[in-house]
Protein backbone atom coordinates (compact mmCIF):
# COMPACT_ATOMS: atom_id res chain seq x y z
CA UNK A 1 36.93 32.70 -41.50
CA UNK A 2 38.62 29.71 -40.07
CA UNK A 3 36.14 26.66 -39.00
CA UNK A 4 36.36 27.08 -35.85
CA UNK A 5 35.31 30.36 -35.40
CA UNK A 6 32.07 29.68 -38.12
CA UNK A 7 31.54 26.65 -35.48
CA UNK A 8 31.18 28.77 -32.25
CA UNK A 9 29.14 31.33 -34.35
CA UNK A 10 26.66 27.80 -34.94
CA UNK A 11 26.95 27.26 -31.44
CA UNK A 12 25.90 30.45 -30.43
CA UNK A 13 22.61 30.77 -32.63
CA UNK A 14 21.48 27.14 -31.35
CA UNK A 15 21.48 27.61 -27.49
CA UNK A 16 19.44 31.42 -28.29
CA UNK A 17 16.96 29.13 -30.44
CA UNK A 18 17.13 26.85 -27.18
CA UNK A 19 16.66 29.52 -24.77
CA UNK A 20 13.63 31.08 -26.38
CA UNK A 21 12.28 27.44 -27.32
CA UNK A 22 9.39 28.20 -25.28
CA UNK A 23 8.56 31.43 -26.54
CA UNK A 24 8.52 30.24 -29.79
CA UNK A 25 6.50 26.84 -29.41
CA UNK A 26 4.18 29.28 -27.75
CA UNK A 27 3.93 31.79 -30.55
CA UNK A 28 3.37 29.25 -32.90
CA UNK A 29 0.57 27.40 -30.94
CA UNK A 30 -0.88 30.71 -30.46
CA UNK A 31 -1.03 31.70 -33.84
CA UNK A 32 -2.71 28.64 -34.50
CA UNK A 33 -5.57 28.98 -32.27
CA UNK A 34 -6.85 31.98 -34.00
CA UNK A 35 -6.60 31.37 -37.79
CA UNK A 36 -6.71 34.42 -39.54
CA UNK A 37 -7.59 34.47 -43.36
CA UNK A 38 -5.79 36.14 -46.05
CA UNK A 39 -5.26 40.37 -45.62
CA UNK A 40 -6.92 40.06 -42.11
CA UNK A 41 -4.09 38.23 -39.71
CA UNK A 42 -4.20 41.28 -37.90
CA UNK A 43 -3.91 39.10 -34.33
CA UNK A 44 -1.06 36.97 -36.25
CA UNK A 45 0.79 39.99 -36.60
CA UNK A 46 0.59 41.56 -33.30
CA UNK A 47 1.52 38.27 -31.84
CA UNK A 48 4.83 38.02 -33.74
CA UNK A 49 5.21 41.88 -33.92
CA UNK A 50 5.08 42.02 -29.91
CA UNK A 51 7.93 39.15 -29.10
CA UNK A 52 10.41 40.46 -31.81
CA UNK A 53 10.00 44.28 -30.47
CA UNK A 54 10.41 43.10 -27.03
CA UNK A 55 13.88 41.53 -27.94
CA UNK A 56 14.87 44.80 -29.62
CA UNK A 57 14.37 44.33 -32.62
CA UNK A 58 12.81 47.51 -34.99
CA UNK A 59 9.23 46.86 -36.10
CA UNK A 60 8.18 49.03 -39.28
CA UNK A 61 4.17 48.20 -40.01
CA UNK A 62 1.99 48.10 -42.27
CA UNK A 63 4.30 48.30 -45.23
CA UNK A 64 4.15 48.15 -48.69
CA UNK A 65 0.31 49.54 -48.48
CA UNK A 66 -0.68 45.87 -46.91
CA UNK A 67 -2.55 46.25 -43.36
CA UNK A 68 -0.82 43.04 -42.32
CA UNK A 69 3.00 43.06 -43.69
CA UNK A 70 5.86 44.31 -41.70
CA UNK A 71 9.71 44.20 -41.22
CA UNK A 72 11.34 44.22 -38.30
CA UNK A 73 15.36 44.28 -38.27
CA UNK A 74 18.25 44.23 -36.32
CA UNK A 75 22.03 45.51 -36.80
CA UNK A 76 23.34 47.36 -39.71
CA UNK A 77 25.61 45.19 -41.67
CA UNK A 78 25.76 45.42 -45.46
CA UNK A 79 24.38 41.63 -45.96
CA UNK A 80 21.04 41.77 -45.38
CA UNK A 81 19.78 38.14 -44.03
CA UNK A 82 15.51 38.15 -45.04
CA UNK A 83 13.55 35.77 -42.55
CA UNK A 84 10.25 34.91 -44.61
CA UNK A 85 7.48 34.91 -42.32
CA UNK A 86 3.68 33.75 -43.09
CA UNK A 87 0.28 33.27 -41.02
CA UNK A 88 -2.65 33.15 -42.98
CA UNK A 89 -4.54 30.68 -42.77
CA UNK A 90 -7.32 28.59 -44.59
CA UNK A 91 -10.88 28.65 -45.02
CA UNK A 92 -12.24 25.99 -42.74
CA UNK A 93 -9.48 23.90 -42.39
CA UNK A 94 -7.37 26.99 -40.32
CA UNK A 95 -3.89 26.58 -39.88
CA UNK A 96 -3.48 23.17 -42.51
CA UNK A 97 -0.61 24.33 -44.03
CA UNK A 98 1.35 24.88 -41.46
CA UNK A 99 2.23 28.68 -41.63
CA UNK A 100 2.04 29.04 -37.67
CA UNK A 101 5.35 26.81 -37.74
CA UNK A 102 6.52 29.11 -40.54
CA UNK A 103 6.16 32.28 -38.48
CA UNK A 104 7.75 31.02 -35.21
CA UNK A 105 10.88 29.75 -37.08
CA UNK A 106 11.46 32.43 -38.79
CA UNK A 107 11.56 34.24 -35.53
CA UNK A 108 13.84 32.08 -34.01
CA UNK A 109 16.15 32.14 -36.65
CA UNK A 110 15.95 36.01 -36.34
CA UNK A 111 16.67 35.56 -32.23
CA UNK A 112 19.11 32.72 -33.20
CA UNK A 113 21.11 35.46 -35.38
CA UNK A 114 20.53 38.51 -33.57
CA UNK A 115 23.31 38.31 -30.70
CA UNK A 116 26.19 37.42 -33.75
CA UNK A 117 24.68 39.67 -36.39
CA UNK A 118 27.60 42.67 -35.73
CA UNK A 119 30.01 40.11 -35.93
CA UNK A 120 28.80 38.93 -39.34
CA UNK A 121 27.76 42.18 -40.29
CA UNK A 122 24.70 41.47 -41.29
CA UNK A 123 21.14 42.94 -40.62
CA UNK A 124 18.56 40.60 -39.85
CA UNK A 125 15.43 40.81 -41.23
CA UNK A 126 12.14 39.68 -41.04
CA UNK A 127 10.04 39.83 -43.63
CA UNK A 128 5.94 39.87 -42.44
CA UNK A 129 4.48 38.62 -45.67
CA UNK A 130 0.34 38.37 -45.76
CA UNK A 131 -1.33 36.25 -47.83
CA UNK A 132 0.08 33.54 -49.35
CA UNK A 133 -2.69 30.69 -49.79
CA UNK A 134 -4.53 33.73 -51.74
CA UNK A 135 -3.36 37.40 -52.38
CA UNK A 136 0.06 36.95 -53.43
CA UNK A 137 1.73 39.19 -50.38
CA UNK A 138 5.46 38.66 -51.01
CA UNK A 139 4.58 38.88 -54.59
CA UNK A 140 3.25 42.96 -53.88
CA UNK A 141 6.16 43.52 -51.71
CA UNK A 142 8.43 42.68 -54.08
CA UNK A 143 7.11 44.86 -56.40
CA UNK A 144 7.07 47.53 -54.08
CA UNK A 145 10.25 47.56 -52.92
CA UNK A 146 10.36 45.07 -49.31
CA UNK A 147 12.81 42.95 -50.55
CA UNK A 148 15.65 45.54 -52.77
CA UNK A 149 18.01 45.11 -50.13
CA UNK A 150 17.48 41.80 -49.42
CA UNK A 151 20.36 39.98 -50.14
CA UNK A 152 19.24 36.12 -49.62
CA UNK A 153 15.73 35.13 -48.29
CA UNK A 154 15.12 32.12 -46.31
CA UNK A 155 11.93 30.38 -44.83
CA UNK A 156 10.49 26.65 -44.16
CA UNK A 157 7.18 25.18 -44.60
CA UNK A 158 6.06 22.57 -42.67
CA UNK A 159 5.22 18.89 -44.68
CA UNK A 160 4.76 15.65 -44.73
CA UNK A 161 8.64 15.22 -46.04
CA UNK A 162 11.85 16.49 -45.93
CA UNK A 163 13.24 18.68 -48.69
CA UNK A 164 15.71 21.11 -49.41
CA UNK A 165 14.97 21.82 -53.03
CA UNK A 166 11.48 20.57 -53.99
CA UNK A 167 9.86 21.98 -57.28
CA UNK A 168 6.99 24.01 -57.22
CA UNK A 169 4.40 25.20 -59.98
CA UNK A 170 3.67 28.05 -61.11
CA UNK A 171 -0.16 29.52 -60.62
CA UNK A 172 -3.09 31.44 -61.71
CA UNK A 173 -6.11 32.23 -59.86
CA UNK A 174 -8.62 33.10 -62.14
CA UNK A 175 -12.35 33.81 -61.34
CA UNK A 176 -15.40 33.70 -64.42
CA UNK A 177 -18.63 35.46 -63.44
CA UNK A 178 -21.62 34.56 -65.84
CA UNK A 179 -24.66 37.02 -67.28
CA UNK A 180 -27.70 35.91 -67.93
CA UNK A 181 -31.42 36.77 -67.78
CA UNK A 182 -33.79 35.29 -64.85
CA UNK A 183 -37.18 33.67 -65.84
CA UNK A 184 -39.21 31.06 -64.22
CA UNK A 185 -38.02 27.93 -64.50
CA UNK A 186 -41.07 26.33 -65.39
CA UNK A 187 -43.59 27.92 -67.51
CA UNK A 188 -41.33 30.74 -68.68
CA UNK A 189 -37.66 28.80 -69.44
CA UNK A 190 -37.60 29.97 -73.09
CA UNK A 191 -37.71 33.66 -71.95
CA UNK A 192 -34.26 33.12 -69.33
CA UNK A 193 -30.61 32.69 -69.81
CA UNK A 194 -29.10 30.44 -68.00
CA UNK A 195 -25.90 31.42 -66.22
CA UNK A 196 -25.56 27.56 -64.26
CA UNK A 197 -25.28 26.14 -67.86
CA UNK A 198 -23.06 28.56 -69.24
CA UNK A 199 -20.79 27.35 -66.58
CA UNK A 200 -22.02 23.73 -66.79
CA UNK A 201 -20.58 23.78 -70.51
CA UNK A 202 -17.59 25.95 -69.40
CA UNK A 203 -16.88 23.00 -66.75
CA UNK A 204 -17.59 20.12 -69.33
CA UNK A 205 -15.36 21.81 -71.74
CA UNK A 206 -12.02 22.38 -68.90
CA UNK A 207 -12.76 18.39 -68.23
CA UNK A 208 -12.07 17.03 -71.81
CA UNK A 209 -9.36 19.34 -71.93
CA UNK A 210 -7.53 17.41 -69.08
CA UNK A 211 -6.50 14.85 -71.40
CA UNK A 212 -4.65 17.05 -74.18
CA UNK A 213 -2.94 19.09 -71.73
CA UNK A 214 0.87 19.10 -71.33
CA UNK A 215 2.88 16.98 -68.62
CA UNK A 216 2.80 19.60 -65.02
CA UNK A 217 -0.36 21.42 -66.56
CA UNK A 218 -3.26 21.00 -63.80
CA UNK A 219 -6.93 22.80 -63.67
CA UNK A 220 -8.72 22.45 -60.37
CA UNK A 221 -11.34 24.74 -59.10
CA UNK A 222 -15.31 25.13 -57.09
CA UNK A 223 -18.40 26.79 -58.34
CA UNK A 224 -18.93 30.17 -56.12
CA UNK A 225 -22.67 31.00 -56.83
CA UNK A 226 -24.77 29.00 -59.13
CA UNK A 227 -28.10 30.58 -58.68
CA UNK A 228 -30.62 31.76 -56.18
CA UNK A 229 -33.53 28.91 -56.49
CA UNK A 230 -34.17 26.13 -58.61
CA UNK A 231 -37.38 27.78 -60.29
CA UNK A 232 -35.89 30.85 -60.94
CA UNK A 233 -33.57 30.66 -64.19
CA UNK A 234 -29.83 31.99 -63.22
CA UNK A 235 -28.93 34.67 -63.91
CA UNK A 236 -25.59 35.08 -62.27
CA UNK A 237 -22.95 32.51 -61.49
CA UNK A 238 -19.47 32.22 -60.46
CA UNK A 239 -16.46 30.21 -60.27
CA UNK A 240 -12.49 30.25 -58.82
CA UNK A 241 -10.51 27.92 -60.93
CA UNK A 242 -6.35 27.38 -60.18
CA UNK A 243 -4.43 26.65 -63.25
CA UNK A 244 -1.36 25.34 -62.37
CA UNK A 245 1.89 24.25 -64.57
CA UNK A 246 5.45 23.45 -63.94
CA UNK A 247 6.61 27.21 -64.91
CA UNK A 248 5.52 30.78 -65.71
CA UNK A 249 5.68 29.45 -69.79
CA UNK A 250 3.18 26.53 -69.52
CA UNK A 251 0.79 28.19 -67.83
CA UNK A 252 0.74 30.98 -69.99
CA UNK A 253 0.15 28.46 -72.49
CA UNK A 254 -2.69 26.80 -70.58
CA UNK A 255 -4.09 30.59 -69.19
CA UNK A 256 -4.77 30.88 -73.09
CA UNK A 257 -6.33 27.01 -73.37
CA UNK A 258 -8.69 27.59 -70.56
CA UNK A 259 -9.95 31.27 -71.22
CA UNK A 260 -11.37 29.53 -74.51
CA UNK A 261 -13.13 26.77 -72.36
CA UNK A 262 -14.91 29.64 -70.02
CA UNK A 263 -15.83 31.12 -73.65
CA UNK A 264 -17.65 28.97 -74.97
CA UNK A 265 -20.28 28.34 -72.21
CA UNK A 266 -21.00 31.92 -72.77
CA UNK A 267 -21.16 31.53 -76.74
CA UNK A 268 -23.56 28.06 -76.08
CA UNK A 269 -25.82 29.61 -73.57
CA UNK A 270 -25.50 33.46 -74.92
CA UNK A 271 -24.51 34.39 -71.39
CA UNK A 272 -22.12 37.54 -71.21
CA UNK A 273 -19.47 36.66 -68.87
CA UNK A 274 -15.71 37.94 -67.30
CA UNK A 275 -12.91 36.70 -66.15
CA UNK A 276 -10.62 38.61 -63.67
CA UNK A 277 -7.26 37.01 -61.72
CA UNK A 278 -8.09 37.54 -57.96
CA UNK A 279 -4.52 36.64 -57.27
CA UNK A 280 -1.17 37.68 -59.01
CA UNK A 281 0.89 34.98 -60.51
CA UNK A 282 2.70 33.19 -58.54
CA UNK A 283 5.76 31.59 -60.48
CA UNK A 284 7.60 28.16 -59.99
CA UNK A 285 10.39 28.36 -57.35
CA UNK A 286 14.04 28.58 -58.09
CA UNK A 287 16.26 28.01 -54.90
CA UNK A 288 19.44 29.22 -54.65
CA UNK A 289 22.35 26.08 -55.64
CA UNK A 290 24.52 27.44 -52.82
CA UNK A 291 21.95 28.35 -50.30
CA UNK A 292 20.56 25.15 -50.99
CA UNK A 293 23.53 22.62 -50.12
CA UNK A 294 24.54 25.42 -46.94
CA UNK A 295 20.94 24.45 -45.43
CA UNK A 296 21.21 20.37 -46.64
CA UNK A 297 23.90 20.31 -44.68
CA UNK A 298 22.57 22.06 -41.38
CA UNK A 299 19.49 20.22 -41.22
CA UNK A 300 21.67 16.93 -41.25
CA UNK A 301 23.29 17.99 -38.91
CA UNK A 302 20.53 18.64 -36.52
CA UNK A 303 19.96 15.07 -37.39
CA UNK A 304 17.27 15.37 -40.49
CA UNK A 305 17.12 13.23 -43.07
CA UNK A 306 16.00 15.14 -46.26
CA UNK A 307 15.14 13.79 -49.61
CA UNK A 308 17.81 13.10 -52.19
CA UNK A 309 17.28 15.71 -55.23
CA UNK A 310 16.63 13.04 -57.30
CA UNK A 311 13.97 12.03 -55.33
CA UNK A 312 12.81 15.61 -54.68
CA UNK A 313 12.41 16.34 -58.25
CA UNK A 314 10.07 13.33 -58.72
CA UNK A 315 7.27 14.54 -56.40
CA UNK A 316 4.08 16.43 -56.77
CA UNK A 317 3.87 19.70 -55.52
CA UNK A 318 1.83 22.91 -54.81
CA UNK A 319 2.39 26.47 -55.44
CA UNK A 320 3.77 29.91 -53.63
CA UNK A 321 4.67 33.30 -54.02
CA UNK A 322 7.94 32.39 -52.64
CA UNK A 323 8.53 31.42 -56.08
CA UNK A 324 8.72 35.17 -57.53
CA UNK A 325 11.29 35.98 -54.95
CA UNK A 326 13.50 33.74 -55.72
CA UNK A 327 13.16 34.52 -59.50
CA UNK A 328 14.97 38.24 -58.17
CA UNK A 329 16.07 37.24 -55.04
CA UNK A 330 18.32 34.18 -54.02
CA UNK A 331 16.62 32.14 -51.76
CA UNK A 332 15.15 28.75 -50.64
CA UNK A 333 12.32 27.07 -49.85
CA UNK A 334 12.77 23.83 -47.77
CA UNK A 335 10.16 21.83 -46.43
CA UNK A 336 10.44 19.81 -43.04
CA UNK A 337 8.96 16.93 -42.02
CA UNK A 338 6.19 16.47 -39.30
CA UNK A 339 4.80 13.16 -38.02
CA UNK A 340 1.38 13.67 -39.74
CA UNK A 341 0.74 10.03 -40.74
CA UNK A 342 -0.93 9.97 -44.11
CA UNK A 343 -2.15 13.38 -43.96
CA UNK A 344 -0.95 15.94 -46.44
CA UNK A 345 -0.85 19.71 -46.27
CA UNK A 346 -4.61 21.53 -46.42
CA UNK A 347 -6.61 18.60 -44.69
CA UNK A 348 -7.80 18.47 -41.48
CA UNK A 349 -5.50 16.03 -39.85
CA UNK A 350 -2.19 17.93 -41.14
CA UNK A 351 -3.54 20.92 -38.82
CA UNK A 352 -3.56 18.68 -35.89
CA UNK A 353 -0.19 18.13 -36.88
CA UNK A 354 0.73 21.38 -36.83
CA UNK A 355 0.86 21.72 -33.15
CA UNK A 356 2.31 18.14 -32.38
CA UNK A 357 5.36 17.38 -30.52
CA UNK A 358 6.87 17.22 -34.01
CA UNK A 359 5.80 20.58 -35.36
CA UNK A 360 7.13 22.44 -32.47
CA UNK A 361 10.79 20.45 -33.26
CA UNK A 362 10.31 21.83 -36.99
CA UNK A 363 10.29 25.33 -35.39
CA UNK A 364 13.10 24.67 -33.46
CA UNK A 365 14.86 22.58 -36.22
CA UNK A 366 13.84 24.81 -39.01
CA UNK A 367 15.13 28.04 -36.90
CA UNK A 368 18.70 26.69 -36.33
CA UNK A 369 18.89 25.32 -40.00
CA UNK A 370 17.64 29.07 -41.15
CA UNK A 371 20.55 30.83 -38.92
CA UNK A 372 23.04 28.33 -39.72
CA UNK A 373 22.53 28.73 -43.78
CA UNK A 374 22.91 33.04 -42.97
CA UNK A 375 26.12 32.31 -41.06
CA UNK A 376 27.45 29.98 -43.99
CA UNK A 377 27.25 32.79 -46.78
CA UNK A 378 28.34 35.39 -44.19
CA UNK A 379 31.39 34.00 -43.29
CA UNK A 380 31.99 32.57 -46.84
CA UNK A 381 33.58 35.62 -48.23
CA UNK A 382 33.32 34.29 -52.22
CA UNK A 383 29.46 34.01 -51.89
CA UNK A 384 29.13 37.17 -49.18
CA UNK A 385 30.72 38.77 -52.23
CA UNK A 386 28.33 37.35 -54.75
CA UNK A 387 25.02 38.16 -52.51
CA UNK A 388 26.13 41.75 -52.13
CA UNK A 389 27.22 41.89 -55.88
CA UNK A 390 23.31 40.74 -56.73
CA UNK A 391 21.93 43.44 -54.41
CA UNK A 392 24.16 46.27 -55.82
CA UNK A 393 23.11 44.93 -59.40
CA UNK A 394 19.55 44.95 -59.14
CA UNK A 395 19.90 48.49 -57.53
CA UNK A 396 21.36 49.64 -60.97
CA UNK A 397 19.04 47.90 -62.86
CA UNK A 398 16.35 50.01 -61.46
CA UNK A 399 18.01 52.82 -61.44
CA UNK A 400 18.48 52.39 -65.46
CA UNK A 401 14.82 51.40 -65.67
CA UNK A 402 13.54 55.00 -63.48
CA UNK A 403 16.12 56.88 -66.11
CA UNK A 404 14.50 55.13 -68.87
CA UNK A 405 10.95 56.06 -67.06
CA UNK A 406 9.93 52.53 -66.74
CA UNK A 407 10.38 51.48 -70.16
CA UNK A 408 12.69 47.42 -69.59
């Protein structure tokens, strides 16, 4: 396709992101005012449901057996464009990370695509995904099938910089319940077992580790119940730790290190105790080389100023579940830059943010960037040919897997 015709096709997208700008700064200051946690953004989803079905697009929900995921698509070409969207939000702290800006640009990319998409020949989709500060959504819809004929998956998260290609750890979310025996405190203490120091010594034990662990490896966590009453000997307590490294390896690696630090407050205490992952594991991202340097160059173009790569590799970063999808899926996972002073993402001051002047550009900015990346690989016919090529080979590949019945 010559570069003029790709340019209109830019053109176009932009002024529909412009003519629904208020819409969409709406939708995302809306979703914000009610913070929904994770598996319950049932008001989230209604929200965003009821402004893409009232542009005609087709909403399918609850999929993938999750109350609060959906797809809703538009056209029928054979490259299948996935819009990423999240709303959950945080305990306390509501919508800190930004997934209210998340939401409304992925449904203005979806608007900003819709009116070219039979020209492309692409379907637009977005993808509802639940979930994603705890629960692992898109990691259950991509086991279950959401994202097969997905054929590249975009979104944007809100942050205190600009990135295109930021690393991001991998995670496990792993709670330890202690057993133990209730006595009174005081003139009885011989006859209890105490769960609190079971998980005292399990603590102690994770906290000299931090020294000997490898470079990436991180071990951060709260105590969940740790007792009734302080003359009454525990007998039940509970922690949530996150073990995080810089891929699925290492924190295999560490999973193993810090399962033997929750054991031994059990052995030095003779509390029973049980460990159970209240999350799946999210892995480290992998963006997409090509999809990468197709959105570097749209947000520049909308006048962004994202971080070298160099410079992107050397910062600290978080964890999602967008990670597993782009382990199967190519995809990306840029970050854009609100005026949030020295906040960061999960405090109090980045949610303020969050609806600022500057957050409701990022939904805007982040909307354009998103369509102008799908028109890039649709119009590109070597990678068009390469997305579709990745589609039709993971199809086979679980075809051969069902033949083999399941066996890799």
């Amino acid at each position: 396709m010559d570069t003029g015709h790709r340019s209109s096709l830019r053109s176009r997208c932009a002024r529909a992101v412009r003519a629904h700008a208020p819409a969409l700064v709406g939708l995302s200051h809306s979703i914000h005012a009610e913070p929904e946690l994770a598996f319950a953004e049932h008001e989230s989803v209604r929200k965003i449901t009821t402004v893409l079905a009232d542009e005609g697009f087709e909403v399918r929900g609850p999929v993938a057996g999750l109350d609060t995921a959906f797809t809703a698509s538009f056209g029928h070409g054979d490259l299948v464009v996935g819009l990423c969207a999240e709303y959950d939000a945080l305990p306390e702290v509501g919508h800190a990370c930004g997934h209210n800006v998340i939401a409304a640009a992925a449904v203005g990319a979806a608007l900003g695509l819709r009116d070219v998409a039979d020209e492309l020949g692409i379907t637009v989709l977005v993808i509802g995904t639940p979930a994603e500060e705890v629960g692992g959504g898109k990691v259950l819809m991509l086991e279950r099938g959401v994202f097969d004929p997905v054929a590249l998956a975009l979104m944007v998260h809100p942050g205190p910089e600009e990135t295109v290609t930021r690393p991001s750890r991998a995670i496990a979310d792993l709670e330890v319940r202690y057993t133990g025996r209730e006595s009174h405190a005081s003139s009885a203490p011989e006859r209890g077992i105490n769960a609190a120091d079971a998980l005292t010594v399990a603590q102690v034990a994770i906290g000299l580790a931090r020294q000997h662990l490898e470079p990436g490896q991180q071990v951060h966590g709260i105590v969940t119940h740790g007792g009734a009453a302080p003359n009454i000997v525990p007998a039940r307590t509970s922690a949530v730790f996150n073990l995080r490294a810089p891929e699925v390896e290492s924190l295999a690696r560490l999973s193993g290190r810090i399962e033997d630090c929750l054991r031994a407050g059990a052995v030095a205490t003779g509390a029973g105790y049980e460990t159970s992952e209240i999350s799946p594991v999210y892995a480290e991202l992998r963006p997409d080389d090509w999809l990468a340097e197709a959105y570097r160059e749209a947000v520049v173009d909308l006048g962004r100023a994202p971080l070298s790569p160099a410079e992107e590799r050397s910062r600290v970063s978080g964890s999602t579940d967008m990670g597993n999808v782009t382990h199967v899926v190519p995809g990306i996972h840029p970050t854009l830059a609100l005026d949030c002073g020295d906040a960061v993402n999960h405090q109090p001051e980045f949610a303020a943010a969050c609806v600022s002047p500057s957050a409701d550009q990022a939904v805007l900015d982040g909307a354009v960037a998103m369509a102008w990346t799908a028109v890039a690989a649709a119009t590109d016919s070597e990678q068009r040919t390469r997305l579709l090529a990745d589609v039709a080979g993971r199809a086979a590949a679980s075809r051969k897997v069902a033949a083999t019945g399941g066996a890799a």
